[in-house]
Protein backbone atom coordinates (compact mmCIF):
# COMPACT_ATOMS: atom_id res chain seq x y z
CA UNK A 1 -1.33 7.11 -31.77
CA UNK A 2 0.14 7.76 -28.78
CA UNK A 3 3.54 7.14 -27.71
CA UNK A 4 3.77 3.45 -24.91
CA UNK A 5 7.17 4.34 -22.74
CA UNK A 6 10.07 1.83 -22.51
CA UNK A 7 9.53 0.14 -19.79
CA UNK A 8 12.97 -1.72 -17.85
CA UNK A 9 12.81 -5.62 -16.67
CA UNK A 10 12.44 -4.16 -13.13
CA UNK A 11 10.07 -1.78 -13.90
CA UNK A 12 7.69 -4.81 -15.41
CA UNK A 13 8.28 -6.10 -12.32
CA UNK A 14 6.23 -3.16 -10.40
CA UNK A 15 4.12 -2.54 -13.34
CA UNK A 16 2.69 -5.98 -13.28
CA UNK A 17 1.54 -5.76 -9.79
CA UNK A 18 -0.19 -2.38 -10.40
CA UNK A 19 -1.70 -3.92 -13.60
CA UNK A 20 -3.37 -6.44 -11.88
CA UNK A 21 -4.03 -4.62 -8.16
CA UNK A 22 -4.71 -1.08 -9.77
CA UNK A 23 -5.21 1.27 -7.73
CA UNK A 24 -2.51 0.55 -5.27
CA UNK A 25 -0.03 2.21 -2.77
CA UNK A 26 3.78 2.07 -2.72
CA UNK A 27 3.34 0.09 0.32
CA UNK A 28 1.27 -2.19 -0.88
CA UNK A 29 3.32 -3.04 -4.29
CA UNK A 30 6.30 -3.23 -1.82
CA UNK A 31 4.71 -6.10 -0.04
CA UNK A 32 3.44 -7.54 -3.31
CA UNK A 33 6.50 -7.85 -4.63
CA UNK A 34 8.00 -8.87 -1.68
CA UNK A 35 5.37 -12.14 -1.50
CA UNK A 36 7.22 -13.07 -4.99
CA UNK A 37 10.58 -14.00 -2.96
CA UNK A 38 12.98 -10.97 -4.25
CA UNK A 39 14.00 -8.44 -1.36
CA UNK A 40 12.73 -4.74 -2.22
CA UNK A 41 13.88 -2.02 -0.40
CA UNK A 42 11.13 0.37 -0.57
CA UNK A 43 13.20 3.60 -1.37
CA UNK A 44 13.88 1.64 -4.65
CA UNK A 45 10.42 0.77 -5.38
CA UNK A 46 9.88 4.63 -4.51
CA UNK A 47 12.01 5.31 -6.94
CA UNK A 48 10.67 3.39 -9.50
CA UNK A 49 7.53 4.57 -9.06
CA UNK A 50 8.52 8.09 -9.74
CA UNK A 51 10.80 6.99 -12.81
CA UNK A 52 7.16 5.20 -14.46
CA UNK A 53 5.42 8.51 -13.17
CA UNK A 54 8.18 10.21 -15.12
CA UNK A 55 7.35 8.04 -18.45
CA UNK A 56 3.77 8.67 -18.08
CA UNK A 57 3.90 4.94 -17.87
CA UNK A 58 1.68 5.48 -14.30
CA UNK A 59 -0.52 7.84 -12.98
CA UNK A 60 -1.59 8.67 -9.27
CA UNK A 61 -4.20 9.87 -6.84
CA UNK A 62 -3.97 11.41 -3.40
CA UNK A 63 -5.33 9.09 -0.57
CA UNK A 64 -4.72 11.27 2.37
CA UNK A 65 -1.18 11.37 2.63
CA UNK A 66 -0.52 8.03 0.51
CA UNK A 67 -0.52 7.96 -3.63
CA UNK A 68 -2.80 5.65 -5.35
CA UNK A 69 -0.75 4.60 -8.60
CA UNK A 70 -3.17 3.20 -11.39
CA UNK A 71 -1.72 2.47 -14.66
CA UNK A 72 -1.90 4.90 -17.61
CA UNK A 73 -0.99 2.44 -20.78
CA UNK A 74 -2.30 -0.94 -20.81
CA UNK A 75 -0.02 -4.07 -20.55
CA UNK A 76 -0.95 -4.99 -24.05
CA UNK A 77 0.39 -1.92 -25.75
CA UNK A 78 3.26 -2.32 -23.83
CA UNK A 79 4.00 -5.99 -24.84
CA UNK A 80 3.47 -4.87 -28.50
CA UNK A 81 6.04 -2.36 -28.21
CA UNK A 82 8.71 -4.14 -26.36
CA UNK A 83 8.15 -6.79 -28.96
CA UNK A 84 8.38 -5.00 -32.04
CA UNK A 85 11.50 -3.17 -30.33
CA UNK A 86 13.17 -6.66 -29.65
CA UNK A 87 12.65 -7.67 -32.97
CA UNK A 88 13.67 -4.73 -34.47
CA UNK A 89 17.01 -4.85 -32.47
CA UNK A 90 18.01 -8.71 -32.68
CA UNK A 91 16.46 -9.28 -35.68
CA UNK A 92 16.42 -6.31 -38.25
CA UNK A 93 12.83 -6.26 -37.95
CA UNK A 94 12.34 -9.62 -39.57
CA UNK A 95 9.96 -12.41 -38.27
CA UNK A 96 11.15 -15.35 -39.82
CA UNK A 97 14.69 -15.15 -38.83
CA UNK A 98 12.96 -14.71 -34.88
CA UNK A 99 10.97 -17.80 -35.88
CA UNK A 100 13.36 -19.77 -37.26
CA UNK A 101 15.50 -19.03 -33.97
CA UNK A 102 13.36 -19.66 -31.35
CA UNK A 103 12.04 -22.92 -32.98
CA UNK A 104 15.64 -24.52 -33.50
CA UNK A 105 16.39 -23.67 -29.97
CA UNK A 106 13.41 -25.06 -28.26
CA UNK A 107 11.76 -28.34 -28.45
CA UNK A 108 7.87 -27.95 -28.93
CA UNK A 109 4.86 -30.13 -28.45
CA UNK A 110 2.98 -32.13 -31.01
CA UNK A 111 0.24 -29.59 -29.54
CA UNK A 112 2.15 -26.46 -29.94
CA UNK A 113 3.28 -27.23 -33.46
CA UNK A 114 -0.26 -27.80 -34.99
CA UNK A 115 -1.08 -24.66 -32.97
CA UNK A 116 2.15 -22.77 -34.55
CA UNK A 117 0.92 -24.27 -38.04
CA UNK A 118 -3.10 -23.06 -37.42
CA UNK A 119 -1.75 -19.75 -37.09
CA UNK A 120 0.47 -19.69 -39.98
CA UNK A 121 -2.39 -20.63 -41.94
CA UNK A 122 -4.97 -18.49 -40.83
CA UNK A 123 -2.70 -15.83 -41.20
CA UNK A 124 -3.19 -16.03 -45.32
């Protein structure tokens, strides 16, 4: 099995745009993430970009004299491991305690309890 990087809230950030926009160039996930409202200076991005590089998180491609980043671990695998290292952290590991937290703290739906409940119950 091979080994999904950790993978900071502001790296998400830039990894989300390459995960849907793969193959991309700095410039363009600049202007990406610029569209979302935050203010990027590109020498951060840049830097970034070389940190994920470092991780093995990204991978790129010369395109003349610009990089082509494409991603080199899916988003999935990288949910599932910041997941099981949250819960790990917060919660010793354990689900229910998570469960039990979350579902005290948060009012659900008629809708999202049966749905909560279906999966409970398929899980046996």
């Amino acid at each position: 099995m091979k080994k999904i990087p950790r993978i900071s809230e502001t790296e998400w950030e830039i990894m989300k745009v390459i995960w849907d926009q793969a193959p991309c160039s700095a410039s363009h996930i600049i202007a990406a993430l610029n569209r979302s409202g935050a203010e990027w200076h590109p020498k951060t991005v840049k830097a970034f970009l070389n940190r994920l590089v470092t991780k093995k998180a990204l991978g790129y491609e010369m395109d003349g004299r610009a990089y082509l980043y494409h991603p080199l671990v899916r988003q999935s695998e990288c949910a599932e491991a910041a997941s099981e290292s949250f819960l790990e952290r917060v919660f010793g590991g354990s689900l229910k305690p998570m469960l039990a937290h979350f579902v005290e703290r948060k009012r659900l739906s008629r809708e999202e309890i049966r749905e909560l409940k279906k999966l409970l119950d398929n899980h046996d």
